[in-house]
PDB file of N, CA and C in Angstrom:
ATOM      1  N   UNK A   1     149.163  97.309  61.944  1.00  0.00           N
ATOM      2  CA  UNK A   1     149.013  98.654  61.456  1.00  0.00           C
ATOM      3  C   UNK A   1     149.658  99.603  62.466  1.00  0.00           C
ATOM      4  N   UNK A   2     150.474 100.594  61.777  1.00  0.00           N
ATOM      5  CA  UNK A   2     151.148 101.280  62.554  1.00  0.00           C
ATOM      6  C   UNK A   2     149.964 102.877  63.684  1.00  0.00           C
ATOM      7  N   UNK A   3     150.163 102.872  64.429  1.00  0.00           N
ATOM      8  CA  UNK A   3     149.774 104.712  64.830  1.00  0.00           C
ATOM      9  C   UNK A   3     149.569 105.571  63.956  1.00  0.00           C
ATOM     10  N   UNK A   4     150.466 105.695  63.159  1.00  0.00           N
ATOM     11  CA  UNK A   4     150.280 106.580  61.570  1.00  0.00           C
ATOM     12  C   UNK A   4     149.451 106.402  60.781  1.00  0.00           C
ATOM     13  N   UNK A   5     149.738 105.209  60.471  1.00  0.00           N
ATOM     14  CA  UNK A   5     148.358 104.563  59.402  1.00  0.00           C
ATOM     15  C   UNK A   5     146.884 104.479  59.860  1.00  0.00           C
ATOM     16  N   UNK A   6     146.953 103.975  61.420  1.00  0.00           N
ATOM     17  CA  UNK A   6     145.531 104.530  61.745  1.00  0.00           C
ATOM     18  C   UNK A   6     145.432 105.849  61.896  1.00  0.00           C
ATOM     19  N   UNK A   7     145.985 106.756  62.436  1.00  0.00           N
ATOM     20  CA  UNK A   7     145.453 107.928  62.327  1.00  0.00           C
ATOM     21  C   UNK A   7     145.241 108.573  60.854  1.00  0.00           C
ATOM     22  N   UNK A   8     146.161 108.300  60.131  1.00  0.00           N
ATOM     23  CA  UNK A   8     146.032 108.617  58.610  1.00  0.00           C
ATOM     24  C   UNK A   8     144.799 108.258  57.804  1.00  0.00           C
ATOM     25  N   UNK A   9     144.218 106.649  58.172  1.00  0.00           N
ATOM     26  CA  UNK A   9     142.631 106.832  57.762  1.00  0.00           C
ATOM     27  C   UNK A   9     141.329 107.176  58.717  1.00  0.00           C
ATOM     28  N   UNK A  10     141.874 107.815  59.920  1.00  0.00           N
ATOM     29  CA  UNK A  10     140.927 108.745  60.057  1.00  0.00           C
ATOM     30  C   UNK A  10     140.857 109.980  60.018  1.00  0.00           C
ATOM     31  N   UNK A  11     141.806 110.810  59.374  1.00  0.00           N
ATOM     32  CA  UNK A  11     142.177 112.373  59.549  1.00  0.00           C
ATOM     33  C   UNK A  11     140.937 112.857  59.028  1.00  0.00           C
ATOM     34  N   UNK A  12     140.309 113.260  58.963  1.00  0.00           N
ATOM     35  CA  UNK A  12     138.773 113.848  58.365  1.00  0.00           C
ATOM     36  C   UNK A  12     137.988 112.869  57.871  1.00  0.00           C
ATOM     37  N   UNK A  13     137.606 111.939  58.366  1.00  0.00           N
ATOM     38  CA  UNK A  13     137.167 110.904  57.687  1.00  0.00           C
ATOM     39  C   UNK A  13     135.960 110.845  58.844  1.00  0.00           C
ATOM     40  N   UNK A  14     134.542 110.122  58.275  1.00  0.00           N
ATOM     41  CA  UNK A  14     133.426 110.115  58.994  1.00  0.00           C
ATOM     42  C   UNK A  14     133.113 108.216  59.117  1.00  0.00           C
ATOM     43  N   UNK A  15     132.542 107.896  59.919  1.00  0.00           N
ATOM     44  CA  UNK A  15     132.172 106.884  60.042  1.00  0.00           C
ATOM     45  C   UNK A  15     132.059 105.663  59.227  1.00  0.00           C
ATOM     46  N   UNK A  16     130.986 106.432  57.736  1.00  0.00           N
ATOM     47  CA  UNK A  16     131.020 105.745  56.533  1.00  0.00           C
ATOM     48  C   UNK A  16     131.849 106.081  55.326  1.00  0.00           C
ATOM     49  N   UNK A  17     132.744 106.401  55.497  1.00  0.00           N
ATOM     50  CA  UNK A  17     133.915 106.548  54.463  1.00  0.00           C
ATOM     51  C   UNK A  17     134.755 105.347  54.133  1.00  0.00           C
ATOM     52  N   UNK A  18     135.019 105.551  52.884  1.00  0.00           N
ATOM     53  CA  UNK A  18     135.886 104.401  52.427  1.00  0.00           C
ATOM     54  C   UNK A  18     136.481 103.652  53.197  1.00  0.00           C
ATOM     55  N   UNK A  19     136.884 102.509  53.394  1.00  0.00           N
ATOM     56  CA  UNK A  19     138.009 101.716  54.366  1.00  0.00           C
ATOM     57  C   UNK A  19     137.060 101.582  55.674  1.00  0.00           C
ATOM     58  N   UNK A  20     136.361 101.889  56.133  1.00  0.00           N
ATOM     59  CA  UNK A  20     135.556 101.970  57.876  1.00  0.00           C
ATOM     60  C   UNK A  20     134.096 101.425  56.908  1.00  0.00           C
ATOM     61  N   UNK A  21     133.664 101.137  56.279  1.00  0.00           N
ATOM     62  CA  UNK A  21     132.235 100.610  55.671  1.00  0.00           C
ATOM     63  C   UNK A  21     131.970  99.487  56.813  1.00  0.00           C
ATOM     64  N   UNK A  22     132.642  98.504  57.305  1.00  0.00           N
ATOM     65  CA  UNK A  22     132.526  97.922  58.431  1.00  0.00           C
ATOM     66  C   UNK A  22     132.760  98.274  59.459  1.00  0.00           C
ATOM     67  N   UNK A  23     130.981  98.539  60.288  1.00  0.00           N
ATOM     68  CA  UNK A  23     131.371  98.940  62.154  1.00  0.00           C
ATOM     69  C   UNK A  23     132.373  98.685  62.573  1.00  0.00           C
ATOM     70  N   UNK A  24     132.257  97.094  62.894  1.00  0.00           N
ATOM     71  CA  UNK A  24     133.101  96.416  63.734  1.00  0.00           C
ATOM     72  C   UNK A  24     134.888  96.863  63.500  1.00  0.00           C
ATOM     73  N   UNK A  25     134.728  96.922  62.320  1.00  0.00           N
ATOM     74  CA  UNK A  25     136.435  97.061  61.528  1.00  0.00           C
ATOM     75  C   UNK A  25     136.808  98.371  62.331  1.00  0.00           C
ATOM     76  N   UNK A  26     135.442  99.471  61.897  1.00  0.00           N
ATOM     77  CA  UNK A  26     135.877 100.777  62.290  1.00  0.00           C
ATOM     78  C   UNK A  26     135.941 101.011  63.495  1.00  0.00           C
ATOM     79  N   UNK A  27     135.920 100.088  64.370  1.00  0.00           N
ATOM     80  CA  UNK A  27     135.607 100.481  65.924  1.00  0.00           C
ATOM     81  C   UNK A  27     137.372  99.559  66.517  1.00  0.00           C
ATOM     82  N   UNK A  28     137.681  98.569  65.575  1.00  0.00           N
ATOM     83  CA  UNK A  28     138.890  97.987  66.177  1.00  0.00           C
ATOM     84  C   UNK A  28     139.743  99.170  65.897  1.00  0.00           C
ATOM     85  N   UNK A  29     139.918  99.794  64.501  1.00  0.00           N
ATOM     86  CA  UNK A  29     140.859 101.039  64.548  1.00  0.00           C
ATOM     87  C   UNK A  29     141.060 102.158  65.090  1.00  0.00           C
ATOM     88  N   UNK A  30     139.728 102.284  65.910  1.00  0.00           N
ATOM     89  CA  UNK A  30     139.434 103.275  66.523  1.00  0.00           C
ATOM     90  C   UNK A  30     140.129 102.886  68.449  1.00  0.00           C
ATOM     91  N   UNK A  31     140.086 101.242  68.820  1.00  0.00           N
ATOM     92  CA  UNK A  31     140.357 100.854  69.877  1.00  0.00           C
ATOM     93  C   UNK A  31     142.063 100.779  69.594  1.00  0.00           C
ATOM     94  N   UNK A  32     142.542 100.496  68.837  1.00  0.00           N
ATOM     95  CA  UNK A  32     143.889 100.368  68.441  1.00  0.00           C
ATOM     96  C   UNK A  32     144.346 101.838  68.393  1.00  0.00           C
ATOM     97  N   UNK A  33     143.772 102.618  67.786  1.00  0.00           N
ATOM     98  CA  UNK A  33     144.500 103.993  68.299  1.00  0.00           C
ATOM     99  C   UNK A  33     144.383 104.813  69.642  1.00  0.00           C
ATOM    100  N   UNK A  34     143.797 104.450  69.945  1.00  0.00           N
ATOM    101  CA  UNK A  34     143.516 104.763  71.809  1.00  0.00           C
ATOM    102  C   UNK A  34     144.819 103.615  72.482  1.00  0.00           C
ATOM    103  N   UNK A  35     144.243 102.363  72.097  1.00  0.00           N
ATOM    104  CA  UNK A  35     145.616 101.549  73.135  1.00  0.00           C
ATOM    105  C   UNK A  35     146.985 102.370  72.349  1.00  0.00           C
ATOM    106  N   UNK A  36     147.013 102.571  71.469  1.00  0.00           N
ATOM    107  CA  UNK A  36     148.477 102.790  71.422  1.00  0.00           C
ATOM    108  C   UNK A  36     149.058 103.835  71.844  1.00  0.00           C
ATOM    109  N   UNK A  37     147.619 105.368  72.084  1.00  0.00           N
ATOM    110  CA  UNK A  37     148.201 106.547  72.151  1.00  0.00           C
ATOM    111  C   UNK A  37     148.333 106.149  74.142  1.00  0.00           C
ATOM    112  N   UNK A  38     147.398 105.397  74.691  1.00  0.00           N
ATOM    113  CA  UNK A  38     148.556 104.722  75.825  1.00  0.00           C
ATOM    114  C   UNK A  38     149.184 104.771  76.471  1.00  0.00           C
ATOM    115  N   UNK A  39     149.301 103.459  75.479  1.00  0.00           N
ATOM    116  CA  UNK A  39     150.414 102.915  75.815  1.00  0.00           C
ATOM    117  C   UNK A  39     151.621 103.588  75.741  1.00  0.00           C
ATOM    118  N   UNK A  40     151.596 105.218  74.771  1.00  0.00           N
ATOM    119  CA  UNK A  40     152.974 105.748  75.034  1.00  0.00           C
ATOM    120  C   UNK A  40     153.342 106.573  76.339  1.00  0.00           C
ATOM    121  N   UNK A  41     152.399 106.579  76.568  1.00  0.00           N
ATOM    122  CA  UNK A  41     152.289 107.307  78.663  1.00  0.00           C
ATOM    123  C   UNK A  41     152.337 108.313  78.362  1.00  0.00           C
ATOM    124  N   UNK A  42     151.984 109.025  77.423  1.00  0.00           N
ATOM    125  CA  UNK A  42     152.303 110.736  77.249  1.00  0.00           C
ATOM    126  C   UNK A  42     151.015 111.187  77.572  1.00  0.00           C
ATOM    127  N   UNK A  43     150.978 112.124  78.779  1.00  0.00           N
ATOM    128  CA  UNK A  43     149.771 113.111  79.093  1.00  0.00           C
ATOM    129  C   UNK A  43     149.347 114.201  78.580  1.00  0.00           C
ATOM    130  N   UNK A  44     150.882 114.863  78.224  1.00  0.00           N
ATOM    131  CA  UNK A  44     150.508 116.075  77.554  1.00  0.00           C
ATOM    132  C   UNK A  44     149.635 117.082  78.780  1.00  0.00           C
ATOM    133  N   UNK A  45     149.502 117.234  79.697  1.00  0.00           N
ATOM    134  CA  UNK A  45     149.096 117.201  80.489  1.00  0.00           C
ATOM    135  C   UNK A  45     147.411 117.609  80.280  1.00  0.00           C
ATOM    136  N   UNK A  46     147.125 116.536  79.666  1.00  0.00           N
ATOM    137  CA  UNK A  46     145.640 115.933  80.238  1.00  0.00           C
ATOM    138  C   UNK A  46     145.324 115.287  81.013  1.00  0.00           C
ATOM    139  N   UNK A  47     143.807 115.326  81.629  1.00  0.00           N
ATOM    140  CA  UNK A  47     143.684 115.007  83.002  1.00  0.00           C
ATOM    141  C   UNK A  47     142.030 114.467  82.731  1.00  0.00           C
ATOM    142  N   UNK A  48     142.121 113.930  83.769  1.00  0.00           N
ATOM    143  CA  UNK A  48     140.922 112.780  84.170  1.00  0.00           C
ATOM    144  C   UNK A  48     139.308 114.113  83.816  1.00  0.00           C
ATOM    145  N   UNK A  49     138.235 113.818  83.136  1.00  0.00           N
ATOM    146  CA  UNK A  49     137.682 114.810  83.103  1.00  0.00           C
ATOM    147  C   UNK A  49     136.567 114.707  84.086  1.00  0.00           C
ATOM    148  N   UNK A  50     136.364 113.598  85.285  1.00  0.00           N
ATOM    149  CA  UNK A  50     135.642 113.276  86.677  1.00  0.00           C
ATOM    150  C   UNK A  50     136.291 114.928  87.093  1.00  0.00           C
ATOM    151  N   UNK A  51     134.820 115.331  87.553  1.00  0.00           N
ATOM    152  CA  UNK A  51     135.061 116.727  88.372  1.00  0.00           C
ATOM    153  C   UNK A  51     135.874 116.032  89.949  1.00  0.00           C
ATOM    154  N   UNK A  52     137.136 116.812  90.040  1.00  0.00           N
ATOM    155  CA  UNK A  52     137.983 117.063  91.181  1.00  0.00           C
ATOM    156  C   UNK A  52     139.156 115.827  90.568  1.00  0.00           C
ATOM    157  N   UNK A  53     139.128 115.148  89.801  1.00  0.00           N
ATOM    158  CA  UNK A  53     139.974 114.108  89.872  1.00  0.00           C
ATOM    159  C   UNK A  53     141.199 114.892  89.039  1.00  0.00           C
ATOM    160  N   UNK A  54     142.622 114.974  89.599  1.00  0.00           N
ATOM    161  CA  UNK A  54     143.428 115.102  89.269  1.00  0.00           C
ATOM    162  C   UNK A  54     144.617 114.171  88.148  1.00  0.00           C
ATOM    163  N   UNK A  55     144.361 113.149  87.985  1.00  0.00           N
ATOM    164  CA  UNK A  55     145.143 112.112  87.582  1.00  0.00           C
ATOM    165  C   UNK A  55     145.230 112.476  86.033  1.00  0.00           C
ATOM    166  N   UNK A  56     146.270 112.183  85.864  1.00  0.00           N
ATOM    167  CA  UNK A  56     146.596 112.679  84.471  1.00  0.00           C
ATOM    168  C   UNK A  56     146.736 111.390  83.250  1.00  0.00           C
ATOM    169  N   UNK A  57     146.093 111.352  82.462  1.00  0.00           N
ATOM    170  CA  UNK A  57     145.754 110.232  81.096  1.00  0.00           C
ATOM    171  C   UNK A  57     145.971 110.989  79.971  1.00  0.00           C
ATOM    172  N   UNK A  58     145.933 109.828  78.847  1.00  0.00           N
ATOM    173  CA  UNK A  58     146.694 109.755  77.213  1.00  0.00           C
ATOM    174  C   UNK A  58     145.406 110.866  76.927  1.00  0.00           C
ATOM    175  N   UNK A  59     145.646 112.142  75.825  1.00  0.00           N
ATOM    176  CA  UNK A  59     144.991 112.530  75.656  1.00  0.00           C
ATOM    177  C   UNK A  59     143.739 111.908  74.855  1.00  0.00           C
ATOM    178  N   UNK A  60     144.314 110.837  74.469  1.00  0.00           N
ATOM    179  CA  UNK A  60     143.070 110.133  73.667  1.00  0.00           C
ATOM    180  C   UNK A  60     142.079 109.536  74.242  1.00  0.00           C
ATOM    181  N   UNK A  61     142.206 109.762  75.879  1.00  0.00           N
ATOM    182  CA  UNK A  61     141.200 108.846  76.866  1.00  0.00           C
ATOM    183  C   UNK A  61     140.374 110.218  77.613  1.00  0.00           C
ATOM    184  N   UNK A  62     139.088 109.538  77.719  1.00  0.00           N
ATOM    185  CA  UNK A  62     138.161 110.312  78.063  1.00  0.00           C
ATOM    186  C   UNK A  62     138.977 110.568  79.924  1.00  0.00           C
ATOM    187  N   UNK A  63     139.296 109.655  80.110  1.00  0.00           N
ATOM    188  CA  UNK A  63     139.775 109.875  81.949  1.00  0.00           C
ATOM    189  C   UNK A  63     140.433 109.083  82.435  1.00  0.00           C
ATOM    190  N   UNK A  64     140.457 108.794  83.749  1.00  0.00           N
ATOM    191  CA  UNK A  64     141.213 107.087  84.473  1.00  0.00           C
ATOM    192  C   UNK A  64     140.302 106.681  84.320  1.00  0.00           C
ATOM    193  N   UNK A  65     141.097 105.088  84.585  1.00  0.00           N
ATOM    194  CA  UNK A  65     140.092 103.929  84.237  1.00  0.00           C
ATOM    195  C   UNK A  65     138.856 104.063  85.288  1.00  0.00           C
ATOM    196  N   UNK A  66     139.457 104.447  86.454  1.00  0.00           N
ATOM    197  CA  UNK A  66     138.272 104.126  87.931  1.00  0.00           C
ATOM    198  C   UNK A  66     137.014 105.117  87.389  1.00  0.00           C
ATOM    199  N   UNK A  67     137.288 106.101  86.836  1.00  0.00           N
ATOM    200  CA  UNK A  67     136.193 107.276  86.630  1.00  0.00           C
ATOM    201  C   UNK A  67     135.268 106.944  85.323  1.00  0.00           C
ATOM    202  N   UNK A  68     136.265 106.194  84.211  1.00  0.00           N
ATOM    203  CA  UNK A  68     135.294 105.543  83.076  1.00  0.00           C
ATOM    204  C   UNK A  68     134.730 104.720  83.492  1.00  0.00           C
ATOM    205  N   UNK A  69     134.809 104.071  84.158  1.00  0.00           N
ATOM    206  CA  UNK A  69     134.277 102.400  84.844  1.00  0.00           C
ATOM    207  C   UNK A  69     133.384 103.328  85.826  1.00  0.00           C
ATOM    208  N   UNK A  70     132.854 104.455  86.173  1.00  0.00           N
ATOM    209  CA  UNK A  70     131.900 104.623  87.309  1.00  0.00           C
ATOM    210  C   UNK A  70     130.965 105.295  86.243  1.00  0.00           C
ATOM    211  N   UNK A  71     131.418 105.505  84.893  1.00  0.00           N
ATOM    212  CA  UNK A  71     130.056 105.787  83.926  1.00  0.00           C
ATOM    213  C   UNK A  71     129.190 104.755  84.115  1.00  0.00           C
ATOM    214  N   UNK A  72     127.994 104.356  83.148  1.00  0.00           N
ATOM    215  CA  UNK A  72     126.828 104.078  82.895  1.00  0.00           C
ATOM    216  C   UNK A  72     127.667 103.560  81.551  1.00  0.00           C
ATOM    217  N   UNK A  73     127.552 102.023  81.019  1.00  0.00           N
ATOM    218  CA  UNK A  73     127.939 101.756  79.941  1.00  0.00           C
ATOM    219  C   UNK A  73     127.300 102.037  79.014  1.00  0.00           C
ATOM    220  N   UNK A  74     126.236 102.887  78.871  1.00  0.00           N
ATOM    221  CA  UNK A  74     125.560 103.758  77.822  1.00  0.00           C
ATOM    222  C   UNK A  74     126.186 105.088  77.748  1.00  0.00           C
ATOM    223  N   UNK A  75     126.856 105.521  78.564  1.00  0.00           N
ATOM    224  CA  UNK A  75     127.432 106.969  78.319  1.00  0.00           C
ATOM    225  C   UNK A  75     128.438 106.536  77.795  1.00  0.00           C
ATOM    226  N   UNK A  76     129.444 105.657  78.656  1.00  0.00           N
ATOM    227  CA  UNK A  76     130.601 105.401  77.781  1.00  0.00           C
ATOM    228  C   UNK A  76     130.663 105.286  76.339  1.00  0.00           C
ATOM    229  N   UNK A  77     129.756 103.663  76.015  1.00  0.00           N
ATOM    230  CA  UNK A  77     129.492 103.661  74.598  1.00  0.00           C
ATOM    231  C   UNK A  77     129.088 105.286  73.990  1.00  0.00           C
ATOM    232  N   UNK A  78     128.373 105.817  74.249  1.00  0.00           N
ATOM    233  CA  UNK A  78     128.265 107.012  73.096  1.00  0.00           C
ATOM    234  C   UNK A  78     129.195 107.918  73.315  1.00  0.00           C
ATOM    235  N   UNK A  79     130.375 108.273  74.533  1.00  0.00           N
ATOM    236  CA  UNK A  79     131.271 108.813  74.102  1.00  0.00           C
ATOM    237  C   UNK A  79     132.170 107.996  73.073  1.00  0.00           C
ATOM    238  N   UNK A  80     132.340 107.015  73.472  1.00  0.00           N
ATOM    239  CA  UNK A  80     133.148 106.091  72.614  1.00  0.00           C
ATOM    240  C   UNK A  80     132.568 106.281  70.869  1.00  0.00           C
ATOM    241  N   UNK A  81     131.612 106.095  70.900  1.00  0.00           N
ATOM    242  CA  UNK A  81     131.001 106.604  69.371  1.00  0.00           C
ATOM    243  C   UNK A  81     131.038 107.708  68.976  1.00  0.00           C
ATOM    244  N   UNK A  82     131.183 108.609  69.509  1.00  0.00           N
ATOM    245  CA  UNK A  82     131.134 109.964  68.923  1.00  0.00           C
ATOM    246  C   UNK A  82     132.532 110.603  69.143  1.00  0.00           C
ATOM    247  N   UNK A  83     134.040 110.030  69.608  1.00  0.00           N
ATOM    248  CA  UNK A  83     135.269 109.977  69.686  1.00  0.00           C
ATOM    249  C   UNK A  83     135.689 109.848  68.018  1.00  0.00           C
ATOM    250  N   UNK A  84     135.965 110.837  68.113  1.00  0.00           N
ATOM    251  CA  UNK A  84     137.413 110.731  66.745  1.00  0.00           C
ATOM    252  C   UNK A  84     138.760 110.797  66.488  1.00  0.00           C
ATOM    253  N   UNK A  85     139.412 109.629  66.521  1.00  0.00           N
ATOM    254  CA  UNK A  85     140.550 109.981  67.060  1.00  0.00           C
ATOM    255  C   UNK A  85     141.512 111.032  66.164  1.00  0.00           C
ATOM    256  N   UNK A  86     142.140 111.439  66.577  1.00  0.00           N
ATOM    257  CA  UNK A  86     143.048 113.023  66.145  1.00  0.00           C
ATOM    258  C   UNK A  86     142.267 114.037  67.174  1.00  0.00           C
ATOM    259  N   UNK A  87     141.197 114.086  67.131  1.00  0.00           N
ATOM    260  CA  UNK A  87     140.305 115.121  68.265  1.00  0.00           C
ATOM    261  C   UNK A  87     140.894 115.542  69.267  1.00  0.00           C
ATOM    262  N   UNK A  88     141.768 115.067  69.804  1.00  0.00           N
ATOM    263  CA  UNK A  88     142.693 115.500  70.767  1.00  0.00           C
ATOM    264  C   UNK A  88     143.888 116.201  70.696  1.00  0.00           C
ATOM    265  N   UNK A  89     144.096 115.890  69.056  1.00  0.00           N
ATOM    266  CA  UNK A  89     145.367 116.551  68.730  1.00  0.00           C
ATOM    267  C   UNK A  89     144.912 117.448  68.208  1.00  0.00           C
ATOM    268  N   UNK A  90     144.048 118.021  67.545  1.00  0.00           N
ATOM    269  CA  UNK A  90     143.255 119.282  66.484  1.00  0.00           C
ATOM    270  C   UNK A  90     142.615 120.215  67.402  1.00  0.00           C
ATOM    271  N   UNK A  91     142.020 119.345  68.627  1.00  0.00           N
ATOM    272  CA  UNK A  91     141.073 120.508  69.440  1.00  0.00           C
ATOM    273  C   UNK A  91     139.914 120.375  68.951  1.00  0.00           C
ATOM    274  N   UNK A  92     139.566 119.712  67.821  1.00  0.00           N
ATOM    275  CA  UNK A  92     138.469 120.091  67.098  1.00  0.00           C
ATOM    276  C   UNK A  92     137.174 118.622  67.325  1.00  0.00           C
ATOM    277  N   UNK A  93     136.550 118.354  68.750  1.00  0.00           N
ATOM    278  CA  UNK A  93     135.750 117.305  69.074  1.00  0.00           C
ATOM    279  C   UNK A  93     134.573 117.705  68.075  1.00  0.00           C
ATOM    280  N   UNK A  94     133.854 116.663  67.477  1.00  0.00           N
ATOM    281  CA  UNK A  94     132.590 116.714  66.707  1.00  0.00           C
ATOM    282  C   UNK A  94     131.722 117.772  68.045  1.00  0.00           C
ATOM    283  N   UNK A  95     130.702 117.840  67.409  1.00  0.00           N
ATOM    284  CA  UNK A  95     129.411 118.753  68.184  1.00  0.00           C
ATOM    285  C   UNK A  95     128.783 117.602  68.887  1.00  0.00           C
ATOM    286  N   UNK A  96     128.612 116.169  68.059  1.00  0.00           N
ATOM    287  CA  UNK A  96     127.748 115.263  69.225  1.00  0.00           C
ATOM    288  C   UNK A  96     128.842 114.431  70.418  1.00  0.00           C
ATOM    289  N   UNK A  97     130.222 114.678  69.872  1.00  0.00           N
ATOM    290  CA  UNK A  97     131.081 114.652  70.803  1.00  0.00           C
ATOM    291  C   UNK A  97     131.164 115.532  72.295  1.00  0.00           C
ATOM    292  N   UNK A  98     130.965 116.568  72.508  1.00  0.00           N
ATOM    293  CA  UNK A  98     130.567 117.341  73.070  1.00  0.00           C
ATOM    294  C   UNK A  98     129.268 117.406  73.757  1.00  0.00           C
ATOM    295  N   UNK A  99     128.295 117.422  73.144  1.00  0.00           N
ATOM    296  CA  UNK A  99     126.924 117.288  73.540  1.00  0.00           C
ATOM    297  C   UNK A  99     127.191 116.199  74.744  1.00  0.00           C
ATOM    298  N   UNK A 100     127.966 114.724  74.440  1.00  0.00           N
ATOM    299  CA  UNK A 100     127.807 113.674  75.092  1.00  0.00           C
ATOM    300  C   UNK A 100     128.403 113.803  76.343  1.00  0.00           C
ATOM    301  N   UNK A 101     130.069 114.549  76.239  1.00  0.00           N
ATOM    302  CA  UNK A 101     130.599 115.292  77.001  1.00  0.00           C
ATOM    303  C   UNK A 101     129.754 116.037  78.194  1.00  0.00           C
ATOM    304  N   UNK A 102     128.427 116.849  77.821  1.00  0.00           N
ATOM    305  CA  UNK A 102     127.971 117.900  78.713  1.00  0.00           C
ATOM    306  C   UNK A 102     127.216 116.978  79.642  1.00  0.00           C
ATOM    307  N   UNK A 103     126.433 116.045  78.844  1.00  0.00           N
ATOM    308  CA  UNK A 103     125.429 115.010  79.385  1.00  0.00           C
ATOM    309  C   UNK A 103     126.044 114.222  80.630  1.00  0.00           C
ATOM    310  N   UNK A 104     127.542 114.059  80.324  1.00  0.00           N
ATOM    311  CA  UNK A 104     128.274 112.966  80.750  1.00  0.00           C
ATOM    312  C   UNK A 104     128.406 113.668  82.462  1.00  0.00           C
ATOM    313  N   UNK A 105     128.960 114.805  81.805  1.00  0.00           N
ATOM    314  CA  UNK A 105     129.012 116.007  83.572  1.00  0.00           C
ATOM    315  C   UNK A 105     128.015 115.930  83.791  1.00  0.00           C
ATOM    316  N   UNK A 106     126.639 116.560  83.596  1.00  0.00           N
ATOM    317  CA  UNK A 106     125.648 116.396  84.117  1.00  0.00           C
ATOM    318  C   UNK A 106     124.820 115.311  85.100  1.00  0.00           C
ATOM    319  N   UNK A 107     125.227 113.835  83.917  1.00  0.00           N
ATOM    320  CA  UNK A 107     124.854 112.579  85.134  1.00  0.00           C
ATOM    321  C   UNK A 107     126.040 112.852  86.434  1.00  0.00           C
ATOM    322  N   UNK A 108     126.915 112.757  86.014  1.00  0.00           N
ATOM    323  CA  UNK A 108     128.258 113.037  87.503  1.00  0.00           C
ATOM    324  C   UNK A 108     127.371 113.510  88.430  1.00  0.00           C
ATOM    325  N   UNK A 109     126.920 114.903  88.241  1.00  0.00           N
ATOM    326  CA  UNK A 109     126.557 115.513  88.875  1.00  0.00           C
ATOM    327  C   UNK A 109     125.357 115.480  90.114  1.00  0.00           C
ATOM    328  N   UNK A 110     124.541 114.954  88.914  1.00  0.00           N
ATOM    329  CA  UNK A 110     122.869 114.079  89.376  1.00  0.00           C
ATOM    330  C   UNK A 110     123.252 113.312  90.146  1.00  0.00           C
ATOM    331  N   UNK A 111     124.559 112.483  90.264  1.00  0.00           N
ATOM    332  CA  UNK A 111     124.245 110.617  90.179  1.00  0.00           C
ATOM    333  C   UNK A 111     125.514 110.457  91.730  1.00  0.00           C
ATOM    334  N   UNK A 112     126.777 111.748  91.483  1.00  0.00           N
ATOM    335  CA  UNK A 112     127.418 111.808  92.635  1.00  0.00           C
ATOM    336  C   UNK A 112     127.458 112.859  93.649  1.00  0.00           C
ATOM    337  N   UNK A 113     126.835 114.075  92.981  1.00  0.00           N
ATOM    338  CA  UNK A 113     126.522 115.361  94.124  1.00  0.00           C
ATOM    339  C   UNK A 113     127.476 116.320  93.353  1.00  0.00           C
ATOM    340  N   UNK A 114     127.726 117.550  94.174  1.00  0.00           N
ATOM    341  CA  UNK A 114     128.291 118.355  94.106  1.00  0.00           C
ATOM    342  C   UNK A 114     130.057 117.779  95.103  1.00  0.00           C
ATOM    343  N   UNK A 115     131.244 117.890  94.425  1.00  0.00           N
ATOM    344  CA  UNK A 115     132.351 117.950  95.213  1.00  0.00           C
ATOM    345  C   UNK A 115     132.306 118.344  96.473  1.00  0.00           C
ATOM    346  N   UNK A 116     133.271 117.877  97.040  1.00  0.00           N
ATOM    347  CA  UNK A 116     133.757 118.261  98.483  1.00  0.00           C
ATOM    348  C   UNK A 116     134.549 118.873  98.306  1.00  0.00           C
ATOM    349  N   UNK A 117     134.930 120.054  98.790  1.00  0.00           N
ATOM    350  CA  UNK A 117     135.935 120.703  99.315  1.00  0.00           C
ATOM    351  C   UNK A 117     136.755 121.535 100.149  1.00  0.00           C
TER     352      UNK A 117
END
């Protein structure tokens, strides 16, 4: 399946909509459009969303790998669930997308301190 075609059945499309009735299905199309947006190395200049980290990633990725990998694989998973892909291209993240987002800074915060600078 091409980039197009996955993004094409998710352009406004919710979880349980036609074609995604299977989790698992809906979660490979959802991993396939992340590896591919990637794999094209385009930043667009987005950036790692770890407070102070500069490094620049696919807009379809929450951050660098080192900063996703220092989540809590419960935060990850529910950003990962509440990710839609196009969201990056529209601007337009769901509300529990966000919510997970605030939570996500917040543990940072709790869990690594306040930055140095």
């Amino acid at each position: 399946m091409t980039k197009a075609e996955i993004t094409a059945r998710w352009t406004g499309q919710q979880w349980s909509t036609q074609g995604l009735r299977d989790w698992s299905a809906g979660m490979t199309l959802k991993a396939d459009y992340v590896r591919a947006e990637i794999a094209t190395g385009k930043t667009g200049g987005h950036h790692c969303h770890w407070p102070g980290c500069t490094r620049k990633c696919a807009p379809a990725a929450w951050g660098c790998r080192e900063h996703w990998y220092k989540l809590p694989p419960a935060l990850r998973r529910r950003i990962w669930q509440t990710f839609r892909p196009g969201q990056e291209q529209s601007k337009t993240p769901s509300r529990e997308y966000v919510l997970v987002a605030r939570e996500v800074q917040e543990w940072i915060k709790q869990n690594h301190g306040p930055l140095k600078g």
